[in-house]
PDB file of N, CA and C in Angstrom:
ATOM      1  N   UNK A   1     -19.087  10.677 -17.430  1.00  0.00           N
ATOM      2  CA  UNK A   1     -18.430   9.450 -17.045  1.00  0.00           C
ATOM      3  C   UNK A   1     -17.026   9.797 -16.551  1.00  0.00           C
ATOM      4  N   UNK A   2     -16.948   9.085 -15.535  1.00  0.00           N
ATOM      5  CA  UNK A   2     -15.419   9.315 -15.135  1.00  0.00           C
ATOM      6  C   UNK A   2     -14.756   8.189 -15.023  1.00  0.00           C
ATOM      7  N   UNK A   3     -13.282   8.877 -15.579  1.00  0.00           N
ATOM      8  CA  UNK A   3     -12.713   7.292 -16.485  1.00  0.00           C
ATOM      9  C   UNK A   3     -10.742   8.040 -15.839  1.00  0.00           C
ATOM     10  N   UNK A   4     -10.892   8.919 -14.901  1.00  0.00           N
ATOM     11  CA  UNK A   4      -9.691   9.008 -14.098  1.00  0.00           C
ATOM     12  C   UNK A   4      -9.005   7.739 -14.045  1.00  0.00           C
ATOM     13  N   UNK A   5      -7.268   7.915 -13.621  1.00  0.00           N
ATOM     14  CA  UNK A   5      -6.829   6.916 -13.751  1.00  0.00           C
ATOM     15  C   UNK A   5      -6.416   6.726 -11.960  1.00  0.00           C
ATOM     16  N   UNK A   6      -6.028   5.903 -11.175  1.00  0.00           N
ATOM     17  CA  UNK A   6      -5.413   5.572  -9.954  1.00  0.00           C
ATOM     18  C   UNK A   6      -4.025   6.226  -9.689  1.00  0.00           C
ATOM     19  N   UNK A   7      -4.312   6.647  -8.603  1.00  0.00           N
ATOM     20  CA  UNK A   7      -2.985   6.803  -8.230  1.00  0.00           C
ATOM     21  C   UNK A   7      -2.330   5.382  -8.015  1.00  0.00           C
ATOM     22  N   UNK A   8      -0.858   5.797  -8.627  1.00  0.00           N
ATOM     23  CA  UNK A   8      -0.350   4.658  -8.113  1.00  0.00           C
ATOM     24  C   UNK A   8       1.036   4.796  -7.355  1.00  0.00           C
ATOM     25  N   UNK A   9       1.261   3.455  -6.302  1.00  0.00           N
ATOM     26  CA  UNK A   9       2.594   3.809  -5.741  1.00  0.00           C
ATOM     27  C   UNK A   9       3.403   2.456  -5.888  1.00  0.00           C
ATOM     28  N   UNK A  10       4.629   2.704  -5.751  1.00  0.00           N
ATOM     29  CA  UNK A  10       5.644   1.518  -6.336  1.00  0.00           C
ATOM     30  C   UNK A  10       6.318   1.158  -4.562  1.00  0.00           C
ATOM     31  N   UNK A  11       6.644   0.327  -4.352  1.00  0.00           N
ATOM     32  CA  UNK A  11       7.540   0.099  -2.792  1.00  0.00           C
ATOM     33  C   UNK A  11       8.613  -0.508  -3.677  1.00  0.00           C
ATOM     34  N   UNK A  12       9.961  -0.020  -2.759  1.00  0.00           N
ATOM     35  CA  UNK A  12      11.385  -0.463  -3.516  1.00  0.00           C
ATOM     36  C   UNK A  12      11.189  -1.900  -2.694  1.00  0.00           C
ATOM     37  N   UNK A  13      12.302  -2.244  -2.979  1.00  0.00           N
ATOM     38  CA  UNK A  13      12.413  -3.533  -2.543  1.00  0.00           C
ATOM     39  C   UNK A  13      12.459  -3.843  -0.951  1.00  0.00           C
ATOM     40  N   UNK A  14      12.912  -3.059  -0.353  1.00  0.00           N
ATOM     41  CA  UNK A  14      12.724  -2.694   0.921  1.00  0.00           C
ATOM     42  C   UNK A  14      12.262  -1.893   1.342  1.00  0.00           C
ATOM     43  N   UNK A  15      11.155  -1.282   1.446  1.00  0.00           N
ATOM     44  CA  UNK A  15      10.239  -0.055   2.101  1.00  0.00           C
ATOM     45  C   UNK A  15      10.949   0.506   3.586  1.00  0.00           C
ATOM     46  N   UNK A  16      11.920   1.616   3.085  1.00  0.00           N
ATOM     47  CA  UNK A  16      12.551   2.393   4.812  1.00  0.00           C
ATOM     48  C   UNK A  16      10.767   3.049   5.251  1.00  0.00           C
ATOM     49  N   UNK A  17      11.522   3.293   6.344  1.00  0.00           N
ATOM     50  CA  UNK A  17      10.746   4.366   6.924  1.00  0.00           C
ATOM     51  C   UNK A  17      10.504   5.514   6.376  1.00  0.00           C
ATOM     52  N   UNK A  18      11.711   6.045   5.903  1.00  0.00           N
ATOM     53  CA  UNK A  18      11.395   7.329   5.201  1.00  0.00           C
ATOM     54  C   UNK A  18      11.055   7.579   3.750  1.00  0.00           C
ATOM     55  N   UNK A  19      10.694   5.994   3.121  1.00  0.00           N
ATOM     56  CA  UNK A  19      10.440   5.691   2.282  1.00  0.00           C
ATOM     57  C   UNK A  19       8.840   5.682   2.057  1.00  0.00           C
ATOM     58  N   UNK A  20       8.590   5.110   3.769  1.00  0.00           N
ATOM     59  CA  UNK A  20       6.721   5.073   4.040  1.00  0.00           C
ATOM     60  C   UNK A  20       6.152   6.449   4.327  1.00  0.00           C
ATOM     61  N   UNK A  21       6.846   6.835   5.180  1.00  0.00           N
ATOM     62  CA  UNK A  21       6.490   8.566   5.436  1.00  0.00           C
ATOM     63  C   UNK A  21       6.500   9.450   4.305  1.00  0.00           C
ATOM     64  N   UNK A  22       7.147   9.041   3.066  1.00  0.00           N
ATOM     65  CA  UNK A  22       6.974   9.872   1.429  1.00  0.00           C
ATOM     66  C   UNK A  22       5.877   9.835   1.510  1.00  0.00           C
ATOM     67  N   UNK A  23       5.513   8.077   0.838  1.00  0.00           N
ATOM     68  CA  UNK A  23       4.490   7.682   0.539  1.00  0.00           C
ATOM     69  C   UNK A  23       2.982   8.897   1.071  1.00  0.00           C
ATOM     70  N   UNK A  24       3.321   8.426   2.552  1.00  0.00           N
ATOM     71  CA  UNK A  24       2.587   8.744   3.386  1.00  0.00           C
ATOM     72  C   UNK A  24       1.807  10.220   3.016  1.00  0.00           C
ATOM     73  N   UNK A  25       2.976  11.093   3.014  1.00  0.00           N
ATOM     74  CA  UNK A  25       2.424  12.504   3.041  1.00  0.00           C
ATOM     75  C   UNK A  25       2.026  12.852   1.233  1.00  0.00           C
ATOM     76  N   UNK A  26       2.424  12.288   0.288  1.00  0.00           N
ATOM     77  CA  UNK A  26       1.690  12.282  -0.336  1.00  0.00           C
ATOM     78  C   UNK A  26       0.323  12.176  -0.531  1.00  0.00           C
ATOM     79  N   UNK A  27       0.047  10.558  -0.201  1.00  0.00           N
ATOM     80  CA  UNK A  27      -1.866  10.575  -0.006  1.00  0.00           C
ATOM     81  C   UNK A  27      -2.417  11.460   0.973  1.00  0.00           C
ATOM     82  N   UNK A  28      -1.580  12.324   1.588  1.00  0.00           N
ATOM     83  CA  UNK A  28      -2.119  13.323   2.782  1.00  0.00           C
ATOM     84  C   UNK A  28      -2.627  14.590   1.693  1.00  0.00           C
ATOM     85  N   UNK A  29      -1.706  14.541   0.897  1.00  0.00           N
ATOM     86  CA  UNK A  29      -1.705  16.225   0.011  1.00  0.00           C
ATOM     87  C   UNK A  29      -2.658  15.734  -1.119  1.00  0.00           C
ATOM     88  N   UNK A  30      -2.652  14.807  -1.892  1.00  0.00           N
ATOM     89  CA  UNK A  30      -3.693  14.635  -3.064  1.00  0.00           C
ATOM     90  C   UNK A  30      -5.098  14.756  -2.480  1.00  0.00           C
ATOM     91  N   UNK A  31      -6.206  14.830  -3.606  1.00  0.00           N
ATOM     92  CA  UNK A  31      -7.454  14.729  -3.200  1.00  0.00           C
ATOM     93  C   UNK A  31      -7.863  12.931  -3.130  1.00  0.00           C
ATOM     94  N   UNK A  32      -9.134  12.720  -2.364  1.00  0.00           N
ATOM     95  CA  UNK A  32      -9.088  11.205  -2.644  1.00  0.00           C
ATOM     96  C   UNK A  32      -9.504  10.909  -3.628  1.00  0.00           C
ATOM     97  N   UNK A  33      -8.852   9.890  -3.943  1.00  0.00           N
ATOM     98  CA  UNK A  33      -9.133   8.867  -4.669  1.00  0.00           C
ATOM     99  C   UNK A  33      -8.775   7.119  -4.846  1.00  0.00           C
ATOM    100  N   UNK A  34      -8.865   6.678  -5.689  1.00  0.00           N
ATOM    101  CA  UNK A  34      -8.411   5.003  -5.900  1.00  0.00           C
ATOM    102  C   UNK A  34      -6.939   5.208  -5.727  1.00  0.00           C
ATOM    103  N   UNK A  35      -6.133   3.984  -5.184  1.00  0.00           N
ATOM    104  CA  UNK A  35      -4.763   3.917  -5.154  1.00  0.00           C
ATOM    105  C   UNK A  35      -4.733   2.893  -5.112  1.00  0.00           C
ATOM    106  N   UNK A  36      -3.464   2.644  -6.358  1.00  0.00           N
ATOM    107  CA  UNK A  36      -2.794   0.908  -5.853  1.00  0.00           C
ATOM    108  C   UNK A  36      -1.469   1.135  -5.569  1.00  0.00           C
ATOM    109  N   UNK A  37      -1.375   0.039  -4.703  1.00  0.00           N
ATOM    110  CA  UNK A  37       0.137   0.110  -4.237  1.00  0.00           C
ATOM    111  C   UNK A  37       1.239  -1.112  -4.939  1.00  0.00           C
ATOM    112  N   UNK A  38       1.919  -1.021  -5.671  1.00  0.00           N
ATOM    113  CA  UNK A  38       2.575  -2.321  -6.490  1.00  0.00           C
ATOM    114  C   UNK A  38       3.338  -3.062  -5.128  1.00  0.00           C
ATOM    115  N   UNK A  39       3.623  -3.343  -4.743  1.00  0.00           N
ATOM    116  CA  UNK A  39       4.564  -4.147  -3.393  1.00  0.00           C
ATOM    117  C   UNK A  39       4.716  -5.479  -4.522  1.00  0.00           C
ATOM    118  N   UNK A  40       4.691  -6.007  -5.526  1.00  0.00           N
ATOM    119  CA  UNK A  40       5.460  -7.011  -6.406  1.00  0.00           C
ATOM    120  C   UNK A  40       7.119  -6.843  -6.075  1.00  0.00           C
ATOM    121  N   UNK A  41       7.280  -5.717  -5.552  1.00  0.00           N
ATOM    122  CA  UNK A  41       9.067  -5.368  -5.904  1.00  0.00           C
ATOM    123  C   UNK A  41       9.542  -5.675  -4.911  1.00  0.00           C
ATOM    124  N   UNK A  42       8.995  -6.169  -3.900  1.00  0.00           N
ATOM    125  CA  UNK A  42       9.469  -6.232  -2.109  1.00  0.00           C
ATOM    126  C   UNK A  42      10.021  -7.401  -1.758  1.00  0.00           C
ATOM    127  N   UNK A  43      11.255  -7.041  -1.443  1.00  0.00           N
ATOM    128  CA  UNK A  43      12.494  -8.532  -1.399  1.00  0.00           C
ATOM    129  C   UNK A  43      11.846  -9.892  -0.713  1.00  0.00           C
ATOM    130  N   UNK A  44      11.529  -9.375   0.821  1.00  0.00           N
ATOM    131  CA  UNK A  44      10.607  -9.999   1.654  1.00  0.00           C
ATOM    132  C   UNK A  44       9.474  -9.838   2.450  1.00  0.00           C
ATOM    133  N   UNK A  45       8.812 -11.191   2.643  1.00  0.00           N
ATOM    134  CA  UNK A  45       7.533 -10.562   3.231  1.00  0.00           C
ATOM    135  C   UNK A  45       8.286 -11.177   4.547  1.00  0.00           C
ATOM    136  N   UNK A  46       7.836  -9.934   5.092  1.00  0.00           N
ATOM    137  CA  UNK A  46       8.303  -9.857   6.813  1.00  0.00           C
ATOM    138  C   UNK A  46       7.352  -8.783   7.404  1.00  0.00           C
ATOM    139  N   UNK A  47       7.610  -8.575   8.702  1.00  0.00           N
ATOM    140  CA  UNK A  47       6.784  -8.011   9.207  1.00  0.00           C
ATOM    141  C   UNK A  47       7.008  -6.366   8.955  1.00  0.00           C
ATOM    142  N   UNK A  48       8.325  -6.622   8.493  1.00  0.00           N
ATOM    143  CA  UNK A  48       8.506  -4.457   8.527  1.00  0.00           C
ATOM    144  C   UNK A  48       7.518  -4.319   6.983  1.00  0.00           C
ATOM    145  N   UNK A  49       7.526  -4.916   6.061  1.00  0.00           N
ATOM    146  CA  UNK A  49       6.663  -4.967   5.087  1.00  0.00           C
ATOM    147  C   UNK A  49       5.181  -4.673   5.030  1.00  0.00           C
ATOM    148  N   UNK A  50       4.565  -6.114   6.419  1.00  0.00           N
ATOM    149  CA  UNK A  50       3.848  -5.487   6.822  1.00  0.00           C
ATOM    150  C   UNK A  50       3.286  -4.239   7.441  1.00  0.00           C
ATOM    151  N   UNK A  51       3.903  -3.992   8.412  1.00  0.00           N
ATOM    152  CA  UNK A  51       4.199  -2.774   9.419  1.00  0.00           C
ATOM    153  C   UNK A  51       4.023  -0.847   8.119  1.00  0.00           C
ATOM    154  N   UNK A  52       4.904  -1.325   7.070  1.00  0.00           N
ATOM    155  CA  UNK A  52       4.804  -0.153   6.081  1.00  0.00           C
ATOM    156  C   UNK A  52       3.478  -0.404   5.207  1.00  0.00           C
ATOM    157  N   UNK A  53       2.791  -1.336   4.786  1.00  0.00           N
ATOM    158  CA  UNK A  53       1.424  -1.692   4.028  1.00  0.00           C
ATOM    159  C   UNK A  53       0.359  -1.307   5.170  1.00  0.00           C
ATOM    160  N   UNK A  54       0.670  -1.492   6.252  1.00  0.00           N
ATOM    161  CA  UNK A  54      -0.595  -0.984   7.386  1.00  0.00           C
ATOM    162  C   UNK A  54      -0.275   0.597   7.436  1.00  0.00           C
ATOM    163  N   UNK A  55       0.674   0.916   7.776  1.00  0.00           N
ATOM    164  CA  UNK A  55       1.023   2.886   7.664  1.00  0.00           C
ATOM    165  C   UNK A  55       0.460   3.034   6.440  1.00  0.00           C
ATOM    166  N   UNK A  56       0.481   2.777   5.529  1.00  0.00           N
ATOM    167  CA  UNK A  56      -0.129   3.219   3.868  1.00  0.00           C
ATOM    168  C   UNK A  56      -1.332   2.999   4.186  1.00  0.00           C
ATOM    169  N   UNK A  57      -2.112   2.036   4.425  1.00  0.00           N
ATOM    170  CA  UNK A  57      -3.789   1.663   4.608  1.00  0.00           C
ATOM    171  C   UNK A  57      -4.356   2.607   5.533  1.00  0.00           C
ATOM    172  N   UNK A  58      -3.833   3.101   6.629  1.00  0.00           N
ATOM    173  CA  UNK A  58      -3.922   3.747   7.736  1.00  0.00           C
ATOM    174  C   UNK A  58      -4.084   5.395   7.338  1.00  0.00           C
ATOM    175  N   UNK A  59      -3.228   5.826   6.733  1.00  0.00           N
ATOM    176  CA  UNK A  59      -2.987   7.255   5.904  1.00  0.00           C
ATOM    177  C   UNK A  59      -3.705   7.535   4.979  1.00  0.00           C
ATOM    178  N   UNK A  60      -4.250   6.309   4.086  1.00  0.00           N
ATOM    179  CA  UNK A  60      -5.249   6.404   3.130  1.00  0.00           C
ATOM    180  C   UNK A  60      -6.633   6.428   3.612  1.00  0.00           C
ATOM    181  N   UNK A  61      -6.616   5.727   4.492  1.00  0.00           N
ATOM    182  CA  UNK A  61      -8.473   5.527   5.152  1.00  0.00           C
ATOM    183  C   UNK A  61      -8.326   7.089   5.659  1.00  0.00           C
ATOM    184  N   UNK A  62      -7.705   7.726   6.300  1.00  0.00           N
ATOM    185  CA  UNK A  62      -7.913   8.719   7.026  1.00  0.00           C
ATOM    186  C   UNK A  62      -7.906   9.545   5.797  1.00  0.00           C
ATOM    187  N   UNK A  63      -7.071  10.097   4.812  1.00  0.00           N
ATOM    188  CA  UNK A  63      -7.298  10.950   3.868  1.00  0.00           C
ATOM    189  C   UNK A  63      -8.229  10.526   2.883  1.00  0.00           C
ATOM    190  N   UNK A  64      -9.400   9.298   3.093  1.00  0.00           N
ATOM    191  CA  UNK A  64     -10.047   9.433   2.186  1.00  0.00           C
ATOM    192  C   UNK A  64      -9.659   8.427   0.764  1.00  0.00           C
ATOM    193  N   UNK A  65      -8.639   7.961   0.701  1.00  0.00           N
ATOM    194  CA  UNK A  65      -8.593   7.230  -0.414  1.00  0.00           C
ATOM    195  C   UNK A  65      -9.273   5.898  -0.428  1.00  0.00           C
ATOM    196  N   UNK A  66      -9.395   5.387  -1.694  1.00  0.00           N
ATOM    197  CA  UNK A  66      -9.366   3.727  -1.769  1.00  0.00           C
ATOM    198  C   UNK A  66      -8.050   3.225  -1.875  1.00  0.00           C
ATOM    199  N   UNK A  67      -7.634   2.491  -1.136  1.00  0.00           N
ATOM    200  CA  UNK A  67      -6.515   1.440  -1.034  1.00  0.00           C
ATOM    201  C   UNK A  67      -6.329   0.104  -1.300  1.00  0.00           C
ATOM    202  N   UNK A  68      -5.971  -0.303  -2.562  1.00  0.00           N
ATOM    203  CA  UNK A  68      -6.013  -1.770  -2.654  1.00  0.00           C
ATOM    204  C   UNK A  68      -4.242  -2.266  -3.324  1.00  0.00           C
ATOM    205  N   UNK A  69      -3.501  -3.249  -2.960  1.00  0.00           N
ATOM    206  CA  UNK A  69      -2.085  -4.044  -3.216  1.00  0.00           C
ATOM    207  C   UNK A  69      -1.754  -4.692  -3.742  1.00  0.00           C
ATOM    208  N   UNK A  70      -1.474  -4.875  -4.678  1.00  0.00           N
ATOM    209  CA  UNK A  70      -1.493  -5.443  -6.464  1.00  0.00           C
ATOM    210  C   UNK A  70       0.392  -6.265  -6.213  1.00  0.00           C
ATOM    211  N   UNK A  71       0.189  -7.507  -6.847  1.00  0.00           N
ATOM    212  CA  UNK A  71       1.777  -7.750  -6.960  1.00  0.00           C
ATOM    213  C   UNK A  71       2.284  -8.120  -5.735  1.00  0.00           C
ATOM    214  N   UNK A  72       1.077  -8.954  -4.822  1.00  0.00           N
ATOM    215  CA  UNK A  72       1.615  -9.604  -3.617  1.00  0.00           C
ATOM    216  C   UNK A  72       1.848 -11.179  -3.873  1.00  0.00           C
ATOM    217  N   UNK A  73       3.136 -11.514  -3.685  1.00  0.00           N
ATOM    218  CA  UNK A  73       3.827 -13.337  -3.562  1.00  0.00           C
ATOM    219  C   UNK A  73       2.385 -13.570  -2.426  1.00  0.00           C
ATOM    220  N   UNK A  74       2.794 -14.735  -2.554  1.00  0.00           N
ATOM    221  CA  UNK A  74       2.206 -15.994  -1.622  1.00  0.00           C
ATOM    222  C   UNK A  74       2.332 -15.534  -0.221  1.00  0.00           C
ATOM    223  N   UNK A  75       3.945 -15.314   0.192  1.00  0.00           N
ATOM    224  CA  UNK A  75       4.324 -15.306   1.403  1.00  0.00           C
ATOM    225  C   UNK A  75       3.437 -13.850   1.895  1.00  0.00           C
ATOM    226  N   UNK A  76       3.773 -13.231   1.279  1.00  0.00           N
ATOM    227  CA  UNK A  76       3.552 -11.654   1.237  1.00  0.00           C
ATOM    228  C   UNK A  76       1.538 -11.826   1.591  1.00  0.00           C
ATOM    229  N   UNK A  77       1.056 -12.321   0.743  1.00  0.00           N
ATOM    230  CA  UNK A  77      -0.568 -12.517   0.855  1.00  0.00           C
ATOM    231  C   UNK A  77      -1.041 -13.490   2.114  1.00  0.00           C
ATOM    232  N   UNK A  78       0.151 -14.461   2.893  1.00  0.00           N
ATOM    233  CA  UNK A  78      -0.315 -15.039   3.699  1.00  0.00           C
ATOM    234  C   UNK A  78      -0.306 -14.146   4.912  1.00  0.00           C
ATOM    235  N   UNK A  79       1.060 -13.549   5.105  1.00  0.00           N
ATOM    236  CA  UNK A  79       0.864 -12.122   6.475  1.00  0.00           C
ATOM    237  C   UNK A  79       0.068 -11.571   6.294  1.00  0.00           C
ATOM    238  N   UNK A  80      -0.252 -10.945   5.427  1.00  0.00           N
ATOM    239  CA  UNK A  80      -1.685 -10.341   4.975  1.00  0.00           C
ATOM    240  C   UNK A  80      -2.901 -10.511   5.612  1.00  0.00           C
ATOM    241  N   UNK A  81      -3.117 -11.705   5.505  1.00  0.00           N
ATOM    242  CA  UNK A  81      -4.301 -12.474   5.988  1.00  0.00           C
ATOM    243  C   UNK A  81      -4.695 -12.799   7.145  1.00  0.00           C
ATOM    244  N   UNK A  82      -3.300 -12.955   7.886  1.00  0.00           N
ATOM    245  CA  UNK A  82      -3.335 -13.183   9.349  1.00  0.00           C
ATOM    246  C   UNK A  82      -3.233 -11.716  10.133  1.00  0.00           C
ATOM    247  N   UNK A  83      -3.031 -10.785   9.558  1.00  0.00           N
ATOM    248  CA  UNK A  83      -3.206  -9.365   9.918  1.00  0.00           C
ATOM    249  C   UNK A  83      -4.755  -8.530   9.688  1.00  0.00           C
ATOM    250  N   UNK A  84      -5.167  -9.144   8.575  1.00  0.00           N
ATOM    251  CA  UNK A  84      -6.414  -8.384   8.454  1.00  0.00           C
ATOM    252  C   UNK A  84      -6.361  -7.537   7.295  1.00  0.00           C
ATOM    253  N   UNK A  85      -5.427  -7.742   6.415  1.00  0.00           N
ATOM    254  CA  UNK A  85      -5.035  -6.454   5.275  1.00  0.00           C
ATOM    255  C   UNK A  85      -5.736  -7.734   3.885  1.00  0.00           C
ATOM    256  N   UNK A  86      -6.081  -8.498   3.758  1.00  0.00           N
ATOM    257  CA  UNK A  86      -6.004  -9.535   2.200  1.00  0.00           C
ATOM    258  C   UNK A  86      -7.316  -9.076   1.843  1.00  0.00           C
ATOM    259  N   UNK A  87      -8.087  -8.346   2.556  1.00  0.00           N
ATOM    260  CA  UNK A  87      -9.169  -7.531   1.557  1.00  0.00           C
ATOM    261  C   UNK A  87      -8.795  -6.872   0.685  1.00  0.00           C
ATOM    262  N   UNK A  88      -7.571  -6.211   0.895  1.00  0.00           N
ATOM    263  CA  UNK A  88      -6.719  -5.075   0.344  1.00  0.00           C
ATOM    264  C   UNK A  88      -6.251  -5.615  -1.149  1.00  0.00           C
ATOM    265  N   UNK A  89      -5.597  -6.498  -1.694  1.00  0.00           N
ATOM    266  CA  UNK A  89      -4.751  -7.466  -2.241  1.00  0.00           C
ATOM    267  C   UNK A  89      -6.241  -7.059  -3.521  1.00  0.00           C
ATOM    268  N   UNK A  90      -4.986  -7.356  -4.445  1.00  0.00           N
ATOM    269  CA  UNK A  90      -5.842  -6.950  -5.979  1.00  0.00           C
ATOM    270  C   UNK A  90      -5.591  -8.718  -6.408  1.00  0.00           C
TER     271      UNK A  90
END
């Protein structure tokens, strides 16, 4: 039985760029697996928010992970939706 735990990743309150590109090359170097991403901490939902949750989904499908976004507001789950990402959303 495998009872592994998720990777997990935290977004500061504002996700830089070079904040997504960490992220990024991390799920590049691990093996795959499950990942959640907390985004609860993210000041606003705007589009650079979005823009860094699609680079993470994007980096993960290609290396193989599961990707799902735990700790999304309202606002945050409605861009979501109109983008194509609220499958994602825990």
């Amino acid at each position: 039985m495998d009872i592994s735990q998720p990777l997990v990743l935290t977004l500061a309150a504002r996700a830089t760029p070079d904040e997504v590109a960490r992220l990024c090359a991390l799920l590049e170097e691990v093996a795959p697996t499950d990942v959640v991403c907390d985004v609860g901490g993210l000041a606003h939902a705007d589009l650079a928010a979005v823009d860094a949750l699609a680079r993470l989904k994007l980096t993960a499908g290609r290396a193989g992970h599961r990707l799902r976004f735990e700790g999304a507001g309202g606002e945050l789950r409605l861009l979501l939706g109109l983008v194509g990402l609220a499958d994602l959303l825990v």
